[in-house]
Protein backbone atom coordinates (compact mmCIF):
# COMPACT_ATOMS: atom_id res chain seq x y z
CA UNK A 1 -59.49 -113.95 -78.41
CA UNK A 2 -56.23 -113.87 -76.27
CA UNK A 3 -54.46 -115.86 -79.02
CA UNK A 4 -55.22 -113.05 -81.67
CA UNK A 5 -54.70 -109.88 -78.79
CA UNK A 6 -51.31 -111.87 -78.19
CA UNK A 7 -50.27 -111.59 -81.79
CA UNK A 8 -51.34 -108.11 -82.15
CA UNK A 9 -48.95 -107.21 -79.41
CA UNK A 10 -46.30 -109.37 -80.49
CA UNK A 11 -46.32 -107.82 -83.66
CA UNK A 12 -45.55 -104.59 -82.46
CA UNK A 13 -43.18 -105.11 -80.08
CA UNK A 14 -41.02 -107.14 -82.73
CA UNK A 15 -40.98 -104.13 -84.54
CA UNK A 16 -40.03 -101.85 -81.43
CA UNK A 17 -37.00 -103.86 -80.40
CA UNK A 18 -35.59 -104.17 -84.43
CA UNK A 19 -31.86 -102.92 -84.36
CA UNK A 20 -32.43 -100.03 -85.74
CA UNK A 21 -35.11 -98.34 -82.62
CA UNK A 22 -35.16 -99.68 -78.94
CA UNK A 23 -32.08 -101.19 -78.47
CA UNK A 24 -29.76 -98.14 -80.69
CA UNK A 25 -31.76 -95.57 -79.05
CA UNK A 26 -30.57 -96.97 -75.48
CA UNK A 27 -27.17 -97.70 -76.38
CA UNK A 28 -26.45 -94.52 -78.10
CA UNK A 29 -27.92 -92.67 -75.27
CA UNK A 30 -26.09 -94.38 -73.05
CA UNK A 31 -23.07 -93.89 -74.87
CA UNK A 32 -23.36 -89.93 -75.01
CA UNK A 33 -24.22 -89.34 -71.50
CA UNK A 34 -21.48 -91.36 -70.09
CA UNK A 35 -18.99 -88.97 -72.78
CA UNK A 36 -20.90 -85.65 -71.82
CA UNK A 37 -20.99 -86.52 -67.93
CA UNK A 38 -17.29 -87.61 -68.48
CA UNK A 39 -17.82 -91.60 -67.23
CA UNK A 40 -20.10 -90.41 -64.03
CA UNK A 41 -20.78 -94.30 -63.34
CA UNK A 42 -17.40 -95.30 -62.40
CA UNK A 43 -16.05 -91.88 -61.56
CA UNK A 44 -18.43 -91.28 -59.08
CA UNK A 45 -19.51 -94.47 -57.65
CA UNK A 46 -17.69 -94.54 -54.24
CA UNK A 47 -19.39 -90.83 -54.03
CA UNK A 48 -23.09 -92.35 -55.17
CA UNK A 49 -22.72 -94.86 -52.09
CA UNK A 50 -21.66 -92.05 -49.97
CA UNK A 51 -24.67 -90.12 -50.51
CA UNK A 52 -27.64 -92.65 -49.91
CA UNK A 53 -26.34 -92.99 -46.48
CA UNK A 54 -27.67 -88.96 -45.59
CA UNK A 55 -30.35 -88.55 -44.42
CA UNK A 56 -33.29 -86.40 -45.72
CA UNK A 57 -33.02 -82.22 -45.02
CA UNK A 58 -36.39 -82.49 -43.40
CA UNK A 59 -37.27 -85.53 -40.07
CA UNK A 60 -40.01 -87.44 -41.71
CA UNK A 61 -39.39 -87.21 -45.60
CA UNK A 62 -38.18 -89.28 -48.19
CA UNK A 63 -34.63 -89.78 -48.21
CA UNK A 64 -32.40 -91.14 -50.56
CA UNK A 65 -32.39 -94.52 -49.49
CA UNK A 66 -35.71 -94.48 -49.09
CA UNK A 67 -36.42 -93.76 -52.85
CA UNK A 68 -33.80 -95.89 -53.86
CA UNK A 69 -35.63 -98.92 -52.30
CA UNK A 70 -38.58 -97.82 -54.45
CA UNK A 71 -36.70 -97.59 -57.40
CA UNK A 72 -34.98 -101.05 -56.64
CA UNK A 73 -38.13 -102.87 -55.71
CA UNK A 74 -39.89 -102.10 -58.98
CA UNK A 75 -36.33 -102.80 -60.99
CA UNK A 76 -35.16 -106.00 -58.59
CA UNK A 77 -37.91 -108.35 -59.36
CA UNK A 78 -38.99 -111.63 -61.16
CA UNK A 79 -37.18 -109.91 -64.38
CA UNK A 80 -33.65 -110.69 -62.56
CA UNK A 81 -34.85 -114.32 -62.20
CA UNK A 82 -37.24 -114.99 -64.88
CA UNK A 83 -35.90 -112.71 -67.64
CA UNK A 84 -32.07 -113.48 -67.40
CA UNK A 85 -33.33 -117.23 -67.73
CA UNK A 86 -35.31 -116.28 -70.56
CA UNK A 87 -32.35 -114.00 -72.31
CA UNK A 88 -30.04 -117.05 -72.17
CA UNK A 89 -32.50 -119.86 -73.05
CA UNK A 90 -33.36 -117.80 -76.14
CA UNK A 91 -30.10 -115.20 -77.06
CA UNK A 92 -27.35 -117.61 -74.94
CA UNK A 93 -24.92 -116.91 -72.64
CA UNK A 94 -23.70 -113.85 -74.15
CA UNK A 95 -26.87 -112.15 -74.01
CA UNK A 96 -25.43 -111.94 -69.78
CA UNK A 97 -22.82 -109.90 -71.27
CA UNK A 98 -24.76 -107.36 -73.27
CA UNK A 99 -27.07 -106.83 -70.13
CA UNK A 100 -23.78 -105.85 -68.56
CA UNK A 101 -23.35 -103.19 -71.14
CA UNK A 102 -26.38 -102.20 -71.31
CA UNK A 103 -26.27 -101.27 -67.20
CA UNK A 104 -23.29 -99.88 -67.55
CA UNK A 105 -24.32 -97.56 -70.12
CA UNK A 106 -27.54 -96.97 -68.11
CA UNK A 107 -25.99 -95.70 -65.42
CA UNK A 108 -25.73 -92.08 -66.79
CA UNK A 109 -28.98 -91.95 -68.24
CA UNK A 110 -30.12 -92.88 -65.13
CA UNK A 111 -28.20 -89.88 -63.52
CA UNK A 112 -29.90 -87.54 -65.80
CA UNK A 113 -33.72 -88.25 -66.12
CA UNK A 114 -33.56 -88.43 -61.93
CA UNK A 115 -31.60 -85.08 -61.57
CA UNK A 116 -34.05 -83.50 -63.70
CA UNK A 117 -36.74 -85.34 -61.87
CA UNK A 118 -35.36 -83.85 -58.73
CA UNK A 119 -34.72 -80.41 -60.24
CA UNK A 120 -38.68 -80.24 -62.09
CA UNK A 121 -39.85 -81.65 -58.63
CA UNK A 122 -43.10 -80.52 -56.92
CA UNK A 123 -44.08 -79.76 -53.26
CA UNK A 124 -47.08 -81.23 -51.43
CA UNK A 125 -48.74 -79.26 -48.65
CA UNK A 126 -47.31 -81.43 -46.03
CA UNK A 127 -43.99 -80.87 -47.33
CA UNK A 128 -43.35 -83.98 -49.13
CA UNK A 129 -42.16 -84.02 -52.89
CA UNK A 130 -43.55 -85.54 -56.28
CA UNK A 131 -42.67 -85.71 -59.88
CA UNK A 132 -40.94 -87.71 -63.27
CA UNK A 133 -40.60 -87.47 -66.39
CA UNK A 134 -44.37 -86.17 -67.21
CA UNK A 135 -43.67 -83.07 -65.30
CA UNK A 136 -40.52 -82.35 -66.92
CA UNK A 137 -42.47 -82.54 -70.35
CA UNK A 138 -44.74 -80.20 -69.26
CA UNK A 139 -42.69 -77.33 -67.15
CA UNK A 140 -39.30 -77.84 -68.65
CA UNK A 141 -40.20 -78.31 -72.66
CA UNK A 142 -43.35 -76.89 -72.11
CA UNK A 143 -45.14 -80.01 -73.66
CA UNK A 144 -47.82 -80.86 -71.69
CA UNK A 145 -49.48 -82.86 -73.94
CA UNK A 146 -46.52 -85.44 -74.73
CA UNK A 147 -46.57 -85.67 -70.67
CA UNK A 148 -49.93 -86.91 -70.70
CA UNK A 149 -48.87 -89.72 -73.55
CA UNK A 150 -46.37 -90.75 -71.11
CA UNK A 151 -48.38 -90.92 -67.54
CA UNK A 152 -50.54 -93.11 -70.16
CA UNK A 153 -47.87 -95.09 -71.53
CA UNK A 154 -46.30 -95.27 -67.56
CA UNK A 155 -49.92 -96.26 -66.18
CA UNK A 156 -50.12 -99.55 -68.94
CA UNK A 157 -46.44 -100.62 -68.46
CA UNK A 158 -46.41 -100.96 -64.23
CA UNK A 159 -50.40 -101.13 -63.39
CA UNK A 160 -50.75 -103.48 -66.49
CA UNK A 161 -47.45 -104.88 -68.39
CA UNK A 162 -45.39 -105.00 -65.31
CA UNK A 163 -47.71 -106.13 -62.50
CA UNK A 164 -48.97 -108.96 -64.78
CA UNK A 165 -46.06 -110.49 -65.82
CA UNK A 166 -44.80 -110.29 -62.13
CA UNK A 167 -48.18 -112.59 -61.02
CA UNK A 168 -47.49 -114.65 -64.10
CA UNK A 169 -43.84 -115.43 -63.28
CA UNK A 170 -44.58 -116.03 -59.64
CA UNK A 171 -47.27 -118.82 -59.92
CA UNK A 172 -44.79 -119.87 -63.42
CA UNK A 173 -42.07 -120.63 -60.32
CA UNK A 174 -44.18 -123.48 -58.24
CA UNK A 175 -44.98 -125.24 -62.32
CA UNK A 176 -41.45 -127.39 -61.14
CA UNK A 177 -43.60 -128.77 -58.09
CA UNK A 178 -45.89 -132.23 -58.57
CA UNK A 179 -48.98 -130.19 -56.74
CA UNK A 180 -48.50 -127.47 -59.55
CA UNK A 181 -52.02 -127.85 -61.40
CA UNK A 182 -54.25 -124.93 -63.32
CA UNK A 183 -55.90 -124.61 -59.67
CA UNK A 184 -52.59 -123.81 -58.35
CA UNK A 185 -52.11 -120.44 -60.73
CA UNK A 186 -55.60 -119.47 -59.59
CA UNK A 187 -54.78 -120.18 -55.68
CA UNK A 188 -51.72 -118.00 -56.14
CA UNK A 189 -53.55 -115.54 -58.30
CA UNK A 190 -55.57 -114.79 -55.16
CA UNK A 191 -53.14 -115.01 -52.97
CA UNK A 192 -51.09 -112.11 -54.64
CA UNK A 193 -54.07 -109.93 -54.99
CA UNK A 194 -55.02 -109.80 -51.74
CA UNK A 195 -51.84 -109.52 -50.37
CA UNK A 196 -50.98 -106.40 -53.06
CA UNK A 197 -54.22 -104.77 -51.76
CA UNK A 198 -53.57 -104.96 -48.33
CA UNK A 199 -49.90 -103.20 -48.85
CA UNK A 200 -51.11 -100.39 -51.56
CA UNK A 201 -54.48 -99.25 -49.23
CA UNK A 202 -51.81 -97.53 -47.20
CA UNK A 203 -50.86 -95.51 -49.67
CA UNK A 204 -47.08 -94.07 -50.72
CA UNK A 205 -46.10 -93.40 -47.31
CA UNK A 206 -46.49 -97.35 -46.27
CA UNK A 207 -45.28 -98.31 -49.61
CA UNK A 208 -41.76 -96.84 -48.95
CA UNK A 209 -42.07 -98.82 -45.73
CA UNK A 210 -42.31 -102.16 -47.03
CA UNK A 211 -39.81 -101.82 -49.29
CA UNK A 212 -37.23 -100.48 -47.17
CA UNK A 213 -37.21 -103.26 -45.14
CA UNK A 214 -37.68 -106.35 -47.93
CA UNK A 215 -35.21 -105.38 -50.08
CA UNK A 216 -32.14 -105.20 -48.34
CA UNK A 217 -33.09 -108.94 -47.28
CA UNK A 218 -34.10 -110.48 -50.23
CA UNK A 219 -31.15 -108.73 -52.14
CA UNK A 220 -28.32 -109.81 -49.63
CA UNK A 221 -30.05 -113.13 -49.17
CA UNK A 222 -29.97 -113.88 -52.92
CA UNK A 223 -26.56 -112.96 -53.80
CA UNK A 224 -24.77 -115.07 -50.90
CA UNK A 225 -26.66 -118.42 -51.71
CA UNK A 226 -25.50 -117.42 -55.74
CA UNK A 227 -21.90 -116.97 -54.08
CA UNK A 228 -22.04 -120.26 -52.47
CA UNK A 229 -23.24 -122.12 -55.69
CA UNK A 230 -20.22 -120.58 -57.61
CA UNK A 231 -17.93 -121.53 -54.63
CA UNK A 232 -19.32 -124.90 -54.69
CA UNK A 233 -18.29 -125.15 -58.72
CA UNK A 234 -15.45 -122.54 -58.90
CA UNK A 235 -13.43 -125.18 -60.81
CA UNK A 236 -16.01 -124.02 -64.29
CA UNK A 237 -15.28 -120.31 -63.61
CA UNK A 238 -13.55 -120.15 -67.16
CA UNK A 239 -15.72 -122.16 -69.23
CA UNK A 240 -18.74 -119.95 -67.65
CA UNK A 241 -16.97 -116.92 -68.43
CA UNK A 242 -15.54 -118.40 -71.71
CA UNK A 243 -19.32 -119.18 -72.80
CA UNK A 244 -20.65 -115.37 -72.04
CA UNK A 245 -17.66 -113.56 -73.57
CA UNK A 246 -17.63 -116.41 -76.39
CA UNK A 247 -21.02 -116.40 -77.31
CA UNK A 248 -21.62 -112.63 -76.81
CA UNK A 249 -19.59 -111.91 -79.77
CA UNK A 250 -21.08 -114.78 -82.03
CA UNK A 251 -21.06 -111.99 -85.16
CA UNK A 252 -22.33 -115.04 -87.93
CA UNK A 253 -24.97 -115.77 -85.34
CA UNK A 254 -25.93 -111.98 -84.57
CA UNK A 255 -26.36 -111.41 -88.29
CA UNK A 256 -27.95 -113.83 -89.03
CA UNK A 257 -30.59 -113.09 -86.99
CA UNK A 258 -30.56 -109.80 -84.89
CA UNK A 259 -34.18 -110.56 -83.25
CA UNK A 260 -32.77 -114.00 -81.36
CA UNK A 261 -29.43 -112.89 -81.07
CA UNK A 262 -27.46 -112.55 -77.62
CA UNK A 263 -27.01 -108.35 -78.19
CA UNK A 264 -31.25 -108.04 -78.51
CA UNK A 265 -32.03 -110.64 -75.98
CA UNK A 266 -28.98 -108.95 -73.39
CA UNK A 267 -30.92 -104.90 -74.32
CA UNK A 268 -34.32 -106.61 -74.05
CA UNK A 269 -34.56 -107.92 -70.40
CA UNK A 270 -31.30 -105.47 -69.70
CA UNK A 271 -33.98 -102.96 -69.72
CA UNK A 272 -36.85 -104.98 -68.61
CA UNK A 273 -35.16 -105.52 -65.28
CA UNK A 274 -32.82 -101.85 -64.44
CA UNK A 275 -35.25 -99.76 -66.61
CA UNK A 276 -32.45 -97.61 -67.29
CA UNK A 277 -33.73 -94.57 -69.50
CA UNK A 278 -37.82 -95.47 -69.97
CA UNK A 279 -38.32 -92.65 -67.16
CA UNK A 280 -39.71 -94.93 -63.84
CA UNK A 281 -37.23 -94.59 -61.34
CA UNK A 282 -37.59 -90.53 -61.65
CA UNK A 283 -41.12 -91.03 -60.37
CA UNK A 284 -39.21 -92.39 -57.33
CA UNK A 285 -36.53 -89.73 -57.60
CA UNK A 286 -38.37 -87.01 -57.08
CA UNK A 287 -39.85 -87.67 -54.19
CA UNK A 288 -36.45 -87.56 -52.21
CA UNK A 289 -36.29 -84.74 -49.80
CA UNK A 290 -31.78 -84.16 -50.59
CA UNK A 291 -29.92 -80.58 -50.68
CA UNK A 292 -28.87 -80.70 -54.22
CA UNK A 293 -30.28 -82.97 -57.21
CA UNK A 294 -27.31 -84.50 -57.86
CA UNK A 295 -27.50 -86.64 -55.05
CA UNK A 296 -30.57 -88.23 -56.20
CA UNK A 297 -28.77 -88.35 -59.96
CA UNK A 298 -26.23 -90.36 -58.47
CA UNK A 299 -28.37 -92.49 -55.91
CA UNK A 300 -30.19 -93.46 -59.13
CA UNK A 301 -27.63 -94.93 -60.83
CA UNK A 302 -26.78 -96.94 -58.46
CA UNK A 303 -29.95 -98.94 -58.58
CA UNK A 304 -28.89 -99.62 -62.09
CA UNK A 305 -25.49 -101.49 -60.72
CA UNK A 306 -27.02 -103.50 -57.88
CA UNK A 307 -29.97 -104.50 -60.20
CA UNK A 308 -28.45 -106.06 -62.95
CA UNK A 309 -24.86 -106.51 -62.23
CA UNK A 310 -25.55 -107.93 -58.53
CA UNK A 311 -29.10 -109.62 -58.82
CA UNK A 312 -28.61 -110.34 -62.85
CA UNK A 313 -25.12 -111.65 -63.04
CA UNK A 314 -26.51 -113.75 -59.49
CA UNK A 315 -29.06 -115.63 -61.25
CA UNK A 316 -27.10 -115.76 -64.17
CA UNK A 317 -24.08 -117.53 -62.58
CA UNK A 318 -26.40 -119.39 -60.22
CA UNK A 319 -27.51 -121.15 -63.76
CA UNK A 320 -24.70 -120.97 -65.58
CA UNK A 321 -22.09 -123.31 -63.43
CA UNK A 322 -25.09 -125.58 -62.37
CA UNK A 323 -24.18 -127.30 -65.66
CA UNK A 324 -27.86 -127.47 -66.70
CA UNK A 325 -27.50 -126.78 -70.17
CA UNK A 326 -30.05 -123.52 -71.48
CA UNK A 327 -32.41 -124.56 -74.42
CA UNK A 328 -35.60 -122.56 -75.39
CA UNK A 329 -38.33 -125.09 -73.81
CA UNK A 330 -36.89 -124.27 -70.79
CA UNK A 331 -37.05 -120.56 -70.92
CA UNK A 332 -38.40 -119.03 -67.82
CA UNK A 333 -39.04 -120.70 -64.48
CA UNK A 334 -38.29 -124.13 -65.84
CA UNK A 335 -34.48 -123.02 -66.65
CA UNK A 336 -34.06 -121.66 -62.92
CA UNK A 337 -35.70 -124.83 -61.37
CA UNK A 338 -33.56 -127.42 -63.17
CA UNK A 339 -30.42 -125.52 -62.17
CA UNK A 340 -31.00 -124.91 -58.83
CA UNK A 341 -31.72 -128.66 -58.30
CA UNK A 342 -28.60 -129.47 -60.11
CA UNK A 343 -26.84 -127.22 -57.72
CA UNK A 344 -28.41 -127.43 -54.44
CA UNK A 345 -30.61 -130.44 -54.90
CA UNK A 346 -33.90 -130.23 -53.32
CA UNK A 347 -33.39 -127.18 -51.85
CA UNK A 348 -32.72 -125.67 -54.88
CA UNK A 349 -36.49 -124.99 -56.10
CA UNK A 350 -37.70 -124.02 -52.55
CA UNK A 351 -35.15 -121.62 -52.32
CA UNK A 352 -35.74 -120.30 -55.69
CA UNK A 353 -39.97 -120.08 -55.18
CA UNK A 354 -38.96 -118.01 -52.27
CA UNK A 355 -36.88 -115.49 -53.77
CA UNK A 356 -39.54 -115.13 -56.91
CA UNK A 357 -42.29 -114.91 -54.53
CA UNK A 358 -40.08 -111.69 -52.39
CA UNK A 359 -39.31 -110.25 -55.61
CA UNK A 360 -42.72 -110.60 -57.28
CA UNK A 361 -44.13 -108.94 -54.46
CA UNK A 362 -41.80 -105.66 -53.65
CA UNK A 363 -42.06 -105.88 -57.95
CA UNK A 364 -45.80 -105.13 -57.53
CA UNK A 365 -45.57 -102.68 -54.58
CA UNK A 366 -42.35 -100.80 -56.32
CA UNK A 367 -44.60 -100.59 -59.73
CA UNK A 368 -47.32 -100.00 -58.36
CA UNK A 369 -46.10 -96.68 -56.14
CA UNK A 370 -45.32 -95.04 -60.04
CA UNK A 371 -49.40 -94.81 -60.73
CA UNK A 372 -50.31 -92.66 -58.43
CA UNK A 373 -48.28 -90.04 -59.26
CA UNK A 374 -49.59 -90.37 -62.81
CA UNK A 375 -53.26 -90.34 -61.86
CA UNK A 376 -52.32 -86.75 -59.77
CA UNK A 377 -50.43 -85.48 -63.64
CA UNK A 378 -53.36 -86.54 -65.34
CA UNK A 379 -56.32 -85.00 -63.18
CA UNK A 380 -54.77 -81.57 -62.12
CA UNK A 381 -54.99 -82.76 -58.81
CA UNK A 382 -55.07 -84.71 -56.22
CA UNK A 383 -57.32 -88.21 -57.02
CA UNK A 384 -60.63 -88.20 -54.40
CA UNK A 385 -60.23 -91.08 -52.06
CA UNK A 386 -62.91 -93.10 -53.60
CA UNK A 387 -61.06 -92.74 -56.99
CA UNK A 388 -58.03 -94.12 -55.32
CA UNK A 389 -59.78 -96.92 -53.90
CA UNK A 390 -61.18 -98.03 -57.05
CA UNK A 391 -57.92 -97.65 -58.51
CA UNK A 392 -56.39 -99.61 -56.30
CA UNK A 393 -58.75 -102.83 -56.25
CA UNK A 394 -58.83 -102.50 -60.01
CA UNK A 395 -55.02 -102.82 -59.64
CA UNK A 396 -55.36 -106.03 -57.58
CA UNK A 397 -57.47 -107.72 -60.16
CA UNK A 398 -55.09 -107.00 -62.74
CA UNK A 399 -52.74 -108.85 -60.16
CA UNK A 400 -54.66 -111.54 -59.97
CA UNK A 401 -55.19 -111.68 -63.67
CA UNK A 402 -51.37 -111.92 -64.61
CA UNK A 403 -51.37 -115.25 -62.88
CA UNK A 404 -53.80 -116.77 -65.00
CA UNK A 405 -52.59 -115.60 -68.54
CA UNK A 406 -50.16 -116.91 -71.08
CA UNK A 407 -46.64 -116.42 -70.72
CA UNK A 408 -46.86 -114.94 -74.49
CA UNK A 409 -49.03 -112.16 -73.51
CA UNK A 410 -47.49 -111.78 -70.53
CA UNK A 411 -44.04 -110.84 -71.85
CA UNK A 412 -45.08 -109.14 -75.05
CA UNK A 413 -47.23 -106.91 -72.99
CA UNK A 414 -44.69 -105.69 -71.04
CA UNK A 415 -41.96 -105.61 -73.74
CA UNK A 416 -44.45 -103.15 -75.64
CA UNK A 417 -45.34 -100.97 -73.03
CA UNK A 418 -41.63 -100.36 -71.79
CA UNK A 419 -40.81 -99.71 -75.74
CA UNK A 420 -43.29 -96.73 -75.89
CA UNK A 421 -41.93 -94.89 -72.65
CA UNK A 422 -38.44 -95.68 -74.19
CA UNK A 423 -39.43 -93.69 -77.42
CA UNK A 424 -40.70 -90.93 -75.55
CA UNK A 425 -38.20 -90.20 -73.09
CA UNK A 426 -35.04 -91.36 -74.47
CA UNK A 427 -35.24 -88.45 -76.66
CA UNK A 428 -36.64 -86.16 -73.57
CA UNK A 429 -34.04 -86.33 -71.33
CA UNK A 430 -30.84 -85.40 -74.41
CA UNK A 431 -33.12 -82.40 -74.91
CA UNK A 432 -33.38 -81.08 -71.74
CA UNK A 433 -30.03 -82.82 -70.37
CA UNK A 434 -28.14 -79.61 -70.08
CA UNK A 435 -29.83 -78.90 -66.59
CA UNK A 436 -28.82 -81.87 -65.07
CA UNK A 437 -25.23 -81.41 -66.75
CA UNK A 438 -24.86 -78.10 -64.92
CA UNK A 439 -26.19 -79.22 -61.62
CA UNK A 440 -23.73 -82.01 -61.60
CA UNK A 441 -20.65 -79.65 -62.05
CA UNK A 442 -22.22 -77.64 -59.50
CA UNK A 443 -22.06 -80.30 -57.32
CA UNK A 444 -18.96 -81.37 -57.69
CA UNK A 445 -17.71 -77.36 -57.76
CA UNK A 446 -19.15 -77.21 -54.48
CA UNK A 447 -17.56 -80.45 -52.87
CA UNK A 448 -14.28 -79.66 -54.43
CA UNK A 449 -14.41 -76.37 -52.20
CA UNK A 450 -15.78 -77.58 -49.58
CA UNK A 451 -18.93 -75.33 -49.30
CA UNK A 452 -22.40 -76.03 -48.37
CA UNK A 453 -23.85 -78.02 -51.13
CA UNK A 454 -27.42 -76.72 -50.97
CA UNK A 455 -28.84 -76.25 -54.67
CA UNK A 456 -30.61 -72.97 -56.09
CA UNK A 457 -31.94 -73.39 -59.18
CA UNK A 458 -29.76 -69.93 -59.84
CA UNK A 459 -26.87 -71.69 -59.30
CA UNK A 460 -27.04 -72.68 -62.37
CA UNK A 461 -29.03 -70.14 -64.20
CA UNK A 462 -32.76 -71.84 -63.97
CA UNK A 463 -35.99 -69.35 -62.53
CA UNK A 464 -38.73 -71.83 -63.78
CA UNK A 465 -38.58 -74.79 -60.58
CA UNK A 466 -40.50 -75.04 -57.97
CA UNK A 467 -38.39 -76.22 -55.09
CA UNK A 468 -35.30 -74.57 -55.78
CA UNK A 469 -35.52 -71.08 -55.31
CA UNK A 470 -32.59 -68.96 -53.86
């Protein structure tokens, strides 16, 4: 039965990620916000890192740094461990330099489905904020009904895809160990599930919480032990670097076959890890409490950067100048393990079951957070308590589930799901771009003058927000 759901899914997603949908529709997005936003991702960096240090307008809301932790722990996961191995077991090195691209690019679609996010927002009774992509469907292109496609598509990729592939690759970590048995999967399977329901009964407010505090850690943590491995073999630098830029532009390869080629593989877990355009992170967004929506535009795309060209490129080199040479059999935890040892001997593997085990949990916390604010889109309201509850232990099982399925399923699953909210809000957000085009020259009008930068949805010639009236 799982064989035949797994080929079902397969089947789909091979056609979703064929040159010609997933991975142009990214790229060219990417491509024409970064023109129309004239190159906000490196123009405006030093002012994106600037802004998440503010703090919110109002004590006890959501600031920018506090979504951008949400945002990160649902992008920095077991996808910047597991799926880089995977991308260069099965696309090569190169595939490291098309997830480069691909984050690059990102960054300005990530500016604009957050600033509309922020700008579509709505306001609790206790003065907090919610919102994404679902409500900018319905109040902004007055679609309500492709809104509820995606808070579907949104609740199978992170409650489902996402949550189960992060259980999967975290008991997938210990397989390197000699205690590593089916048991083990199961032990860990439980483990997780508790663990998850313990951190989501809290609700949002504790969510944010958790992941404020783990992810700085485990981030810094992981990239200096990656900077001491390189240190440690600085004398490959240029044969690493030759293999990613060499291999990247392998055009006989690439043509030969686009689906295991470097450019697919790079797009593939480029997106499965930053997320860069499917319309997540604006869940997150939107619940900042900042003065203008630009802020939260730009705090965005910086999650895009530290993802995948801190925590990517840090697994990537971590593997790359161990030596260990990538082949398919290895793809996935297997790939990691063997380097690591190679590079820091025993430690290596200990250190490396850490990190997945950090990751796959903020992973599951971060995705998690993105449901609820689908279930509230969905239902016209508020969920009941006891809806919530149910929800939530259902959640957990799924958890627990993911640790006990194939690796097949479990990355098909989630390469599917993210493919349908791709399709549906790529083309979204170049509709309705011209909002978050304006408020960013606002923005930037207003620093250049040196006037309060408080946004009013007149401003810029909007009278259908919520949160933004003059």
């Amino acid at each position: 039965m799982i064989n035949a759901i797994d080929n079902v899914v397969n089947a789909i997603s091979g056609i979703l990620y064929k040159p010609y949908i997933i991975p142009l529709l990214l790229v060219l997005a990417g491509i024409y916000f970064t023109i129309r936003l004239g190159l906000p991702q490196f123009r405006l960096f030093g002012e994106s890192i600037r802004v998440v240090k503010e703090k919110p307008v109002n004590m006890g809301s959501t600031s920018s740094f506090g979504a951008l932790m949400v945002s990160t722990a649902s992008r920095v996961g077991t996808g910047n461990i597991m799926g880089v191995s995977t991308a260069i077991c099965f696309g090569g090195p190169g595939a490291i330099f098309w997830m480069w691209i691909t984050a690059l690019l990102g960054g300005a679609s990530a500016f604009v489905e957050s600033t509309l996010a922020q700008i579509y927002k709505k306001k609790n009774p206790d003065g907090t904020f919610y919102g994404g992509p679902s409500y900018y469907m319905e109040h902004a292109l007055k679609q309500r009904w492709l809104g509820v496609i995606f808070a579907i598509a949104l609740l199978l990729t992170y409650a489902v895809g996402y949550n189960m592939l992060a259980a999967y690759n975290t008991q997938d970590t210990f397989s390197s160990f000699s205690f590593y048995s089916r048991t083990t999967s199961i032990v860990i399977g439980v483990i997780l599930a508790v663990l998850f329901a313990l951190s989501i009964m809290g609700g949002a407010g504790r969510l944010t919480k958790v992941t404020e505090v783990l992810v700085p850690i485990m981030g810094v943590l992981y990239v200096v032990v990656s900077i001491v491995v390189i240190i440690m073999n600085i004398g490959s630098i240029g044969k690493v670097l030759g293999m990613i830029f060499g291999s990247a532009f392998d055009f006989k390869a690439i043509f030969g076959g686009f689906t295991g080629s470097a450019i697919m593989w790079g797009i593939k877990r480029g997106l499965y890890s930053n997320e860069a355009g499917m319309g997540s992170a604006p869940n997150a967004a939107a619940a900042a409490d900042v003065s203008h929506p630009a802020k939260q535009g730009l705090v965005q795309m910086l999650s895009v950067f530290i993802d995948t060209l801190l925590i990517c490129s840090a697994t990537a080199f971590m593997c790359l100048f161990s030596g260990v040479v990538p082949e398919e059999e290895l793809a996935g935890a297997a790939y990691v393990s063997a380097s690591m040892r190679a590079a820091l001997g025993g430690f290596g593997p200990i250190f490396m079951a850490v990190a997945v085990c950090l990751f796959a949990f903020t992973t599951l916390i971060g995705n998690y957070y993105y449901t609820e604010g689908c279930w509230r889109f969905l239902l016209k309201k508020d969920p009941g308590k006891g809806f919530m509850t149910c929800w939530r232990l259902f959640c957990s099982v799924l958890v627990f589930l993911g640790a006990i399925i194939s690796a097949g399923l479990a990355w098909d699953g989630a390469d599917l799901t993210q493919g349908i909210m791709v399709i549906i809000n790529v083309p979204v957000i170049i509709l309705l771009g011209k909002p978050a085009y304006d408020a960013l020259k606002d923005y930037q009008k207003k620093k250049k003058a040196g006037v309060d930068d408080h946004f009013h949805e007149s401003d810029i010639g909007l009278t259908n927000t919520e949160c933004w009236k003059g």
